[in-house]
Protein backbone atom coordinates (compact mmCIF):
# COMPACT_ATOMS: atom_id res chain seq x y z
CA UNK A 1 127.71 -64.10 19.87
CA UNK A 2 124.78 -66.47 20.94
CA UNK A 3 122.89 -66.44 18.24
CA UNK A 4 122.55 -65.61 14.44
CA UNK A 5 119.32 -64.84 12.50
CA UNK A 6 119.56 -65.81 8.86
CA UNK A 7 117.49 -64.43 5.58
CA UNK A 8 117.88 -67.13 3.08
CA UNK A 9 116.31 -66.21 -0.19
CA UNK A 10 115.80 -69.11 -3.40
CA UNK A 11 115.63 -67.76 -6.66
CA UNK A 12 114.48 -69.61 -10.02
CA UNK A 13 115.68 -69.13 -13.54
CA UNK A 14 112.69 -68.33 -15.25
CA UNK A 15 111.46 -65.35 -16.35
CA UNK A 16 110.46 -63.39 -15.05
CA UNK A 17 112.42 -65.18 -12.30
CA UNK A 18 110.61 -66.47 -9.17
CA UNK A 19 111.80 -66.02 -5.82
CA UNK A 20 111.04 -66.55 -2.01
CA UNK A 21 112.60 -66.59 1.59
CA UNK A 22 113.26 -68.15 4.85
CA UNK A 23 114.22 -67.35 8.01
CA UNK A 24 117.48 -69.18 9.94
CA UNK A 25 117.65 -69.48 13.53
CA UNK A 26 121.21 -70.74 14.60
CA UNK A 27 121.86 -70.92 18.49
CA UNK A 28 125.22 -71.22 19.58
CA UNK A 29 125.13 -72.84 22.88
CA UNK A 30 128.17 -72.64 25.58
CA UNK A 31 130.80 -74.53 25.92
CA UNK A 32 132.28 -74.72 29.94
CA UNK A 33 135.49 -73.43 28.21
CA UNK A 34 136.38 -70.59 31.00
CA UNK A 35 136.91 -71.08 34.59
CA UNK A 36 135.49 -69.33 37.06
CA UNK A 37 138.27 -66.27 38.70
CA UNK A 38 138.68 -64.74 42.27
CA UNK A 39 138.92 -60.70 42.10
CA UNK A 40 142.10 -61.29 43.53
CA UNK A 41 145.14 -63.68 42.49
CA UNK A 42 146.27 -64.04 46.91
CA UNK A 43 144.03 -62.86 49.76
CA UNK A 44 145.89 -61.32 53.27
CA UNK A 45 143.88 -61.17 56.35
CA UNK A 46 144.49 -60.08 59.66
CA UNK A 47 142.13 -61.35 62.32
CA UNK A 48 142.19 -60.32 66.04
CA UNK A 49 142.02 -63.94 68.37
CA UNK A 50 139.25 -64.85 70.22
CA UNK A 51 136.53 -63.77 68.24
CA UNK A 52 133.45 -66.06 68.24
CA UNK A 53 133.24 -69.22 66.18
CA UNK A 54 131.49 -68.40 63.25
CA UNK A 55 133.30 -64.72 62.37
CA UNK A 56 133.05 -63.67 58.89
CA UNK A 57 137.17 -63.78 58.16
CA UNK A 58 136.43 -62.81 54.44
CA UNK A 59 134.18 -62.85 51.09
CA UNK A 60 135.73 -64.20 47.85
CA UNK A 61 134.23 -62.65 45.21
CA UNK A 62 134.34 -64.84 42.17
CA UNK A 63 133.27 -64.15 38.06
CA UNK A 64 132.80 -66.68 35.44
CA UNK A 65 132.56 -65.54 31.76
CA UNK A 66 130.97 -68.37 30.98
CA UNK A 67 126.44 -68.94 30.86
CA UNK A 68 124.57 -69.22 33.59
CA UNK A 69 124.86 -73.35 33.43
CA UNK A 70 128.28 -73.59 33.13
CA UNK A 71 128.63 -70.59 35.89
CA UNK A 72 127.00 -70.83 39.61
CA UNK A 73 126.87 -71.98 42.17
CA UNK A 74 130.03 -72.54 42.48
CA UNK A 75 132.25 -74.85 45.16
CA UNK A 76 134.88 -73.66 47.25
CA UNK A 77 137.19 -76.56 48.98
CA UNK A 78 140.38 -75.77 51.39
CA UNK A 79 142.54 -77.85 49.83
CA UNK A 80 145.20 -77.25 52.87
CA UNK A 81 146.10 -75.20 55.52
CA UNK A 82 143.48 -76.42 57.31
CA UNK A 83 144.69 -79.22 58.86
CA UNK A 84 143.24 -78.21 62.68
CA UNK A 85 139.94 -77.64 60.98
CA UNK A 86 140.14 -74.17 62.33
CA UNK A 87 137.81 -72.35 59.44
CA UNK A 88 135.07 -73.43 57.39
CA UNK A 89 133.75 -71.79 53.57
CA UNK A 90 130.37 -71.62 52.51
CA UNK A 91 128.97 -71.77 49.22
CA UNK A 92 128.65 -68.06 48.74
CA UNK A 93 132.44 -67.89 49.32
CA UNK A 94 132.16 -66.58 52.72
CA UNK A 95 135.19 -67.73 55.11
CA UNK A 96 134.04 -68.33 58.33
CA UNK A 97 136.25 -69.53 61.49
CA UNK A 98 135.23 -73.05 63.43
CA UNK A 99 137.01 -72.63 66.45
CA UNK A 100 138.59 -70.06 68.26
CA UNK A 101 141.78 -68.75 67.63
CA UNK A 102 145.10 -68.32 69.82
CA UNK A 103 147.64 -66.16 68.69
CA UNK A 104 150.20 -68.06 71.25
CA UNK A 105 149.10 -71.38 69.65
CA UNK A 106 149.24 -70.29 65.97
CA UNK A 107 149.57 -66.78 64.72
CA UNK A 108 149.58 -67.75 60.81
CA UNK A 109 147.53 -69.39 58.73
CA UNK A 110 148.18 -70.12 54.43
CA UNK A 111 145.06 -71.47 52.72
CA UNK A 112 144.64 -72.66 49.84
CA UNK A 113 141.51 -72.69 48.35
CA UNK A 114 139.85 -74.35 45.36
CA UNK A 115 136.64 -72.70 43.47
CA UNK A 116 134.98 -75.26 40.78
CA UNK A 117 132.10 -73.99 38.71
CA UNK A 118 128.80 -75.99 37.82
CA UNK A 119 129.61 -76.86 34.16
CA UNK A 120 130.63 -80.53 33.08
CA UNK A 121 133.18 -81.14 32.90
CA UNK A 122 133.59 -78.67 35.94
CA UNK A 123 136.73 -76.02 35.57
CA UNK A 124 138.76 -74.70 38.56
CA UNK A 125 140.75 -71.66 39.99
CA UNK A 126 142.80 -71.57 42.96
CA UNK A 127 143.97 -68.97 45.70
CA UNK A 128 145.74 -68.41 48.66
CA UNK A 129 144.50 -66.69 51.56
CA UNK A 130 147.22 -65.52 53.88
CA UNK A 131 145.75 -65.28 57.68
CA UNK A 132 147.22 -63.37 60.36
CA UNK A 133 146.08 -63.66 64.18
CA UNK A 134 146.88 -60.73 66.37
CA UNK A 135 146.14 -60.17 70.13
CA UNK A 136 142.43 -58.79 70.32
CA UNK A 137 141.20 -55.16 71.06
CA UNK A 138 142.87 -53.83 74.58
CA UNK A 139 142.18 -49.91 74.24
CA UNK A 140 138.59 -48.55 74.28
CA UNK A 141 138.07 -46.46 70.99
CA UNK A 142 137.74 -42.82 72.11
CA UNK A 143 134.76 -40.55 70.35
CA UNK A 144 134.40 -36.54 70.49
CA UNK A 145 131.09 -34.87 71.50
CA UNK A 146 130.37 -32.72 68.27
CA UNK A 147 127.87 -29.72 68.26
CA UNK A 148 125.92 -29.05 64.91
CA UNK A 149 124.42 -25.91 63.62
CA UNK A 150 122.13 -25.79 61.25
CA UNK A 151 120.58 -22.90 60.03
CA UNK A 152 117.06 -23.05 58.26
CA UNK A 153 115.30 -20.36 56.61
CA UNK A 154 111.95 -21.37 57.77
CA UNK A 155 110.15 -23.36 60.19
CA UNK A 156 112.21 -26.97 59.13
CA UNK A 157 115.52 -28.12 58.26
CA UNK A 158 115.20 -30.29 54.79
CA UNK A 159 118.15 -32.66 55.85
CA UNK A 160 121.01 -34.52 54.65
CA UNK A 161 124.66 -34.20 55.68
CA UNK A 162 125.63 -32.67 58.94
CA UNK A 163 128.84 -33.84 60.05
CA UNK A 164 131.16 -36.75 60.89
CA UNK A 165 131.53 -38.03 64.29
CA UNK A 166 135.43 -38.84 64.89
CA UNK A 167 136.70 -41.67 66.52
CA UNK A 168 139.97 -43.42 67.03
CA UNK A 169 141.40 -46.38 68.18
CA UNK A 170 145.33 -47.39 69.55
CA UNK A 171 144.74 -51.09 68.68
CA UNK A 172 145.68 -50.40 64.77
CA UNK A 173 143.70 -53.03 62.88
CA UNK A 174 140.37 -52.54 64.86
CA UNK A 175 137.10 -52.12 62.39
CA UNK A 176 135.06 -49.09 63.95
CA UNK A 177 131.30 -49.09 64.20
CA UNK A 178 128.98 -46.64 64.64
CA UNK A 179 125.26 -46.81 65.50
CA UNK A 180 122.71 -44.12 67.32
CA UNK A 181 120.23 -44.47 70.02
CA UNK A 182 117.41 -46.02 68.30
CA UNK A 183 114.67 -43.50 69.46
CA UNK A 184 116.39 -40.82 67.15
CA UNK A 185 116.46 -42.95 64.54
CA UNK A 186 113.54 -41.69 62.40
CA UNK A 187 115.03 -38.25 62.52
CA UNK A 188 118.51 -39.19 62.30
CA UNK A 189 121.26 -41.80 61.10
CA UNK A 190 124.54 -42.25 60.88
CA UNK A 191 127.07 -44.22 58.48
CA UNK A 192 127.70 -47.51 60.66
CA UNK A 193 131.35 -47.68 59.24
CA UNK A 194 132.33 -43.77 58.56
CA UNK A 195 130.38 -42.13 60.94
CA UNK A 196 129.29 -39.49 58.93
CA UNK A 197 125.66 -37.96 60.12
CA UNK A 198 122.79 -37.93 58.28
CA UNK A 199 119.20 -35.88 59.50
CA UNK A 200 116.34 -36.75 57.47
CA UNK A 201 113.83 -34.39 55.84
CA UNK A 202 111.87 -32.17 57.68
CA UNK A 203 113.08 -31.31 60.81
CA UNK A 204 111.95 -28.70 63.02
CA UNK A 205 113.59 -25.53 64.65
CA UNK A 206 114.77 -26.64 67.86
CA UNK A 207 117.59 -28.46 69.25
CA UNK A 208 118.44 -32.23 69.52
CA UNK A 209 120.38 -34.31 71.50
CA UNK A 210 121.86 -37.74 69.94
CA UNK A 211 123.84 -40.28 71.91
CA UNK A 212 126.23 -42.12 69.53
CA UNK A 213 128.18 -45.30 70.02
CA UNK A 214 131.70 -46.97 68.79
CA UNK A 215 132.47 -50.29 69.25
CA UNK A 216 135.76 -52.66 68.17
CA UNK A 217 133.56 -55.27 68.82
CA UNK A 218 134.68 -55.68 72.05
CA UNK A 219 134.41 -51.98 73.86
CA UNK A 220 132.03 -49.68 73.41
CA UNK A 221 131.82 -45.66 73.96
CA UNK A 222 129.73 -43.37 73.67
CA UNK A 223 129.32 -39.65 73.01
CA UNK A 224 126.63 -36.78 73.37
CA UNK A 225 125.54 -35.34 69.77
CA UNK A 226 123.83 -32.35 69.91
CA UNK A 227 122.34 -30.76 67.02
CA UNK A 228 120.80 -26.56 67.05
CA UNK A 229 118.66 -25.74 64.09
CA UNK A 230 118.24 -22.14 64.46
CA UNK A 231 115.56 -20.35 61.89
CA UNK A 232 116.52 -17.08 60.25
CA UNK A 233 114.17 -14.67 58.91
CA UNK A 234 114.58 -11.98 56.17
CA UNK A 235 114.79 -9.06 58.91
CA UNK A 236 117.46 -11.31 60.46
CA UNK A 237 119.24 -11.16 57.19
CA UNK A 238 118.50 -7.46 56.51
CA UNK A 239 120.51 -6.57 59.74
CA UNK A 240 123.32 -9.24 59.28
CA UNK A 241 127.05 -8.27 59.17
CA UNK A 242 129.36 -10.04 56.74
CA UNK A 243 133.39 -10.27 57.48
CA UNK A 244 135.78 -11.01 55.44
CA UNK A 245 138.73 -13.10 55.67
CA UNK A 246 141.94 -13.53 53.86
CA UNK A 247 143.10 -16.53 52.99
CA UNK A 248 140.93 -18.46 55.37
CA UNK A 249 139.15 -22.04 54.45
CA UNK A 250 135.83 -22.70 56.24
CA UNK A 251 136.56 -25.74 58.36
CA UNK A 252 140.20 -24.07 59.18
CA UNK A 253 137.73 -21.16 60.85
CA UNK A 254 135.46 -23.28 62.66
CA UNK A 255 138.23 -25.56 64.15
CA UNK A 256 140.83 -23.06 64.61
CA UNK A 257 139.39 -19.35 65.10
CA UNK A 258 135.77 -19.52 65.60
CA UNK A 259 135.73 -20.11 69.24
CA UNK A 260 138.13 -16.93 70.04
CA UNK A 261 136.38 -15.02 67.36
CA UNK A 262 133.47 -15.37 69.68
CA UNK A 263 135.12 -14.41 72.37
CA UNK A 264 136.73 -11.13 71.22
CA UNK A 265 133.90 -10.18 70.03
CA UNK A 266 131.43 -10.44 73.32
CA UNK A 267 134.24 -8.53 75.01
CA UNK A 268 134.19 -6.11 72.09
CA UNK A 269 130.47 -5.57 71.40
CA UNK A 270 129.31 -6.14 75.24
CA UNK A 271 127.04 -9.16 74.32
CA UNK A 272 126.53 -13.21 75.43
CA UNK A 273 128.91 -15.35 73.22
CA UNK A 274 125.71 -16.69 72.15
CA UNK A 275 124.48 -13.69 71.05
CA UNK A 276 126.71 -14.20 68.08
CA UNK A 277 125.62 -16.46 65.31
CA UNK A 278 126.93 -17.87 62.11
CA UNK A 279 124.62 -17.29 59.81
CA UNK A 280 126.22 -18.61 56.35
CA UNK A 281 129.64 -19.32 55.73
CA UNK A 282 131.34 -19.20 52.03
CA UNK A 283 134.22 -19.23 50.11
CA UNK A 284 134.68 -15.35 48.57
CA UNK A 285 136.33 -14.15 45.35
CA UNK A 286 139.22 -14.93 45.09
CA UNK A 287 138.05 -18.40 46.31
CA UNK A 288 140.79 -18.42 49.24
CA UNK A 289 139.32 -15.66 50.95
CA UNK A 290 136.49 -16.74 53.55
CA UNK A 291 132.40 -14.88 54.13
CA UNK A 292 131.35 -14.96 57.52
CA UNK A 293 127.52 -13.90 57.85
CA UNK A 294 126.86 -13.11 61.26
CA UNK A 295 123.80 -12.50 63.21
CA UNK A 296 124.03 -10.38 66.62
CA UNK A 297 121.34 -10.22 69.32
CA UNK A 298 120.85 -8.74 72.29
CA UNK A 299 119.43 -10.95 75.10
CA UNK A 300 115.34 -10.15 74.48
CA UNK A 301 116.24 -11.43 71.08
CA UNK A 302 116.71 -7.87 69.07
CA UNK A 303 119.30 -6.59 67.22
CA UNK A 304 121.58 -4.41 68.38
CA UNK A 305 121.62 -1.14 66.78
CA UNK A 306 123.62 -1.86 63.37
CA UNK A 307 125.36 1.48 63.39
CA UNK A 308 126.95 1.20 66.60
CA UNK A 309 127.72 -2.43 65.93
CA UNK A 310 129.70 -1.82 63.10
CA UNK A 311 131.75 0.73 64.65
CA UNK A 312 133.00 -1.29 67.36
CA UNK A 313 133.84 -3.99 65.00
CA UNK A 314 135.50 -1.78 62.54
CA UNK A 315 137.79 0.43 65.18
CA UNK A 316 138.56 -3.01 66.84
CA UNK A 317 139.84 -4.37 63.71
CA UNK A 318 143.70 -4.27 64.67
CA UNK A 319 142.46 -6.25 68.11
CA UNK A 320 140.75 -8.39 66.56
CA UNK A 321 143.96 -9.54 63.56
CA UNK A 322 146.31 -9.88 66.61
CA UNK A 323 143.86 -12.06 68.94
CA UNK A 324 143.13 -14.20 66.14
CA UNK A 325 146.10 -14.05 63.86
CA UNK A 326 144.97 -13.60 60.59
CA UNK A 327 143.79 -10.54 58.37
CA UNK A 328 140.46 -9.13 58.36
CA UNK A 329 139.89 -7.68 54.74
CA UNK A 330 136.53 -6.22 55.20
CA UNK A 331 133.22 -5.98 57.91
CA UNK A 332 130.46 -4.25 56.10
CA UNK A 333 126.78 -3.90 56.20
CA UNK A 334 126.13 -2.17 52.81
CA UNK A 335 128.42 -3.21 50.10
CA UNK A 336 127.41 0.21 47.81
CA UNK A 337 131.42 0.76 46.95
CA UNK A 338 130.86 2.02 43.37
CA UNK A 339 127.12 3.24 43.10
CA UNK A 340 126.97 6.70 42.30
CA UNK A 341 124.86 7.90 44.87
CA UNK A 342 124.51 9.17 48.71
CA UNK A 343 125.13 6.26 51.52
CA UNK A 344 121.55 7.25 52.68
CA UNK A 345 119.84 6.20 49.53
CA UNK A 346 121.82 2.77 49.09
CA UNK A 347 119.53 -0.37 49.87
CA UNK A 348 120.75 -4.00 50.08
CA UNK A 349 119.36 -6.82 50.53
CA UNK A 350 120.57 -10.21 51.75
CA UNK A 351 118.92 -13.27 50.30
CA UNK A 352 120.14 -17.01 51.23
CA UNK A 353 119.55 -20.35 48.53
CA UNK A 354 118.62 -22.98 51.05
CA UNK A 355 119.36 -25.25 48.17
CA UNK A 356 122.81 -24.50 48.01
CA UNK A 357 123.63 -25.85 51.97
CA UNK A 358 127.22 -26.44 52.76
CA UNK A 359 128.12 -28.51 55.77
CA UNK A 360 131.55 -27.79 57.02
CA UNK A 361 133.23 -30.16 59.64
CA UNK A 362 135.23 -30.55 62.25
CA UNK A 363 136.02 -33.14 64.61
CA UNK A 364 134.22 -30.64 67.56
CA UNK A 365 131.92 -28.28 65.16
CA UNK A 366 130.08 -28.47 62.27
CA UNK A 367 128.14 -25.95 60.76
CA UNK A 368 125.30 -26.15 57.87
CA UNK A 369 124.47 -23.04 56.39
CA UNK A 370 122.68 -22.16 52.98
CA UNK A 371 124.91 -19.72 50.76
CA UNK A 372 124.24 -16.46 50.55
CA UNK A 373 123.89 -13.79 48.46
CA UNK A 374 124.68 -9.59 48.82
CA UNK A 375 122.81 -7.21 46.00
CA UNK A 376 122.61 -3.12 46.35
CA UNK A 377 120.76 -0.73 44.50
CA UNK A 378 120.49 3.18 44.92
CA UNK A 379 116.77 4.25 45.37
CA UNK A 380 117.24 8.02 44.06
């Protein structure tokens, strides 16, 4: 407690009895009683060699419980280790090297460090940092091209997550960066560390074409992005045809099934593969089960007549759970199971939440659709 505010009252013996009051003010002021404490009791590093003089090798992070004046700034001394002069620390704790390393010279380093905080007398901690120098980067890191969809009810996409680019590297303790071409920056960025892909806030229907780089810090590739944000309109939606799944996740249908999906049905229905859209994909009930809202057009951008669509799907069902290996549960246009009246006189209508968008990845494919939702009603 730093302080304590005191009522002291005084109180006579007359009578009646007079009385009055004061106010105490007691500061307690700090004593440098606590030293200051790395967020770690031993540090282990490994650093690749020849990396320029001046690398950041680490950041100690250090706390004192202690006031401000018997706190920061605090100073960090290499007490030993350092005979060779080989790394240098700041005053913000940052570990730096001071001349390049050599893994066939020295491949180990033990430092120990010193941190002393500002009060008076001054108290210490100390720490070792455990350094290990491995041969630098020798494989290029390899990136996929990914292709985004994005579909937008409307005239612009409102943004946020799209996908992850994926990257990997055989040197097994190279850092990954990621960066984009700065010209799509303003519509676009990307996590410089995770690579996950952002697109800011209204975007327009059209398509896009990123180029995104990975570097070690020594080699650098690079990858083509590209990016379809398709608009769908309630008439769209009125002549969409759901599909359902079992036991299917999302990203386990775009990475695994999608792409002969496609295929089976253009051979089936007579049509471009990219006639056939994903409209919305969703989880169904029971949760395991898998919605597929698809959109089919023929090439002067109609729709195909939805009878005849559905009846090639439907009798091509069996086909269809052999291509692709799983089980179909359901296609259907109408969902009027249960309403007691003629097929003729059931209406439904498809609405989508574009605030409700899912973005499901792959390392090739992502999609971002909004959910979706089914409702019938008989008109007689």
């Amino acid at each position: 407690i730093s302080g304590y505010t005191l009522t002291v009252q005084a109180k006579d013996n007359g009578n009646p009895p007079r009385l009055n009051t004061t106010t105490v003010n007691i500061d307690v002021s700090d004593v440098n009683d606590n030293p200051p404490v790395f967020s770690k009791g031993n540090y282990s590093v490994i650093i690749q060699e020849n990396k320029p003089i001046g690398f950041s090798v680490l950041q100690l992070v250090v706390t004192d419980k202690d006031s401000s004046h018997n706190g920061p700034p605090f100073l960090f001394t290499i007490l030993s280790g350092n005979e060779e002069n080989t790394f240098q620390i700041n005053q913000q704790g940052v570990l730096t090297t001071a001349a390049a390393l050599n893994r066939k010279v020295r491949d180990h380093y033990l430092l120990h460090v010193k941190v002393a905080d500002n009060g008076k007398p001054p108290l210490s901690s100390l720490t070792y940092i455990d350094i290990r120098v491995i041969e630098e980067s020798i494989y290029s890191p390899a990136i996929l091209p990914l292709e985004i969809f994005i579909t937008a009810f409307g005239e612009e996409y409102s943004g946020g997550v799209i996908g992850k680019i994926h990257a990997t590297d055989q040197d097994v303790y190279d850092t990954l960066t990621y960066s984009l071409d700065p010209k799509m920056e303003s519509l676009f960025s990307v996590s410089s560390t995770g690579g996950k892909l952002i697109a800011h806030k209204r975007l327009d229907v059209g398509q896009y074409l990123l180029n995104v780089t990975v570097t070690d810090g020594k080699f650098t590739t690079a990858a083509d992005i590209t990016v379809h944000i398709r608009q769908i309109t309630q008439d769209l939606l009125n002549h969409s045809i759901a599909i359902r799944f079992a036991n299917l996740a999302p990203e386990e249908f775009i990475g695994d099934y999608w792409r002969n999906f496609q295929r089976a049905l253009r051979n089936i229905l007579g049509v471009r593969r990219n006639d056939i859209q994903i409209v919305s994909l969703q989880p169904s009930d029971p949760s395991s089960n898998l919605d597929v809202l698809l959109n089919i057009e023929k090439s002067g951008s109609s729709q195909h007549p939805m009878r005849i669509l559905l009846h090639k799907i439907n009798s091509s069902v069996p086909d269809l759970e052999e291509i692709l290996g799983v089980r179909i549960i359901d296609v259907f246009h109408k969902l009027c199971a249960g309403l007691d009246c003629p097929l003729k006189f059931c209406e439904e209508k498809v609405t989508v939440d574009e605030n409700i968008m899912s973005t499901h990845s792959t390392a090739r494919l992502s999609f971002v659709t909004p959910r979706h939702h089914r409702t019938a009603v008989c008109l007689c």
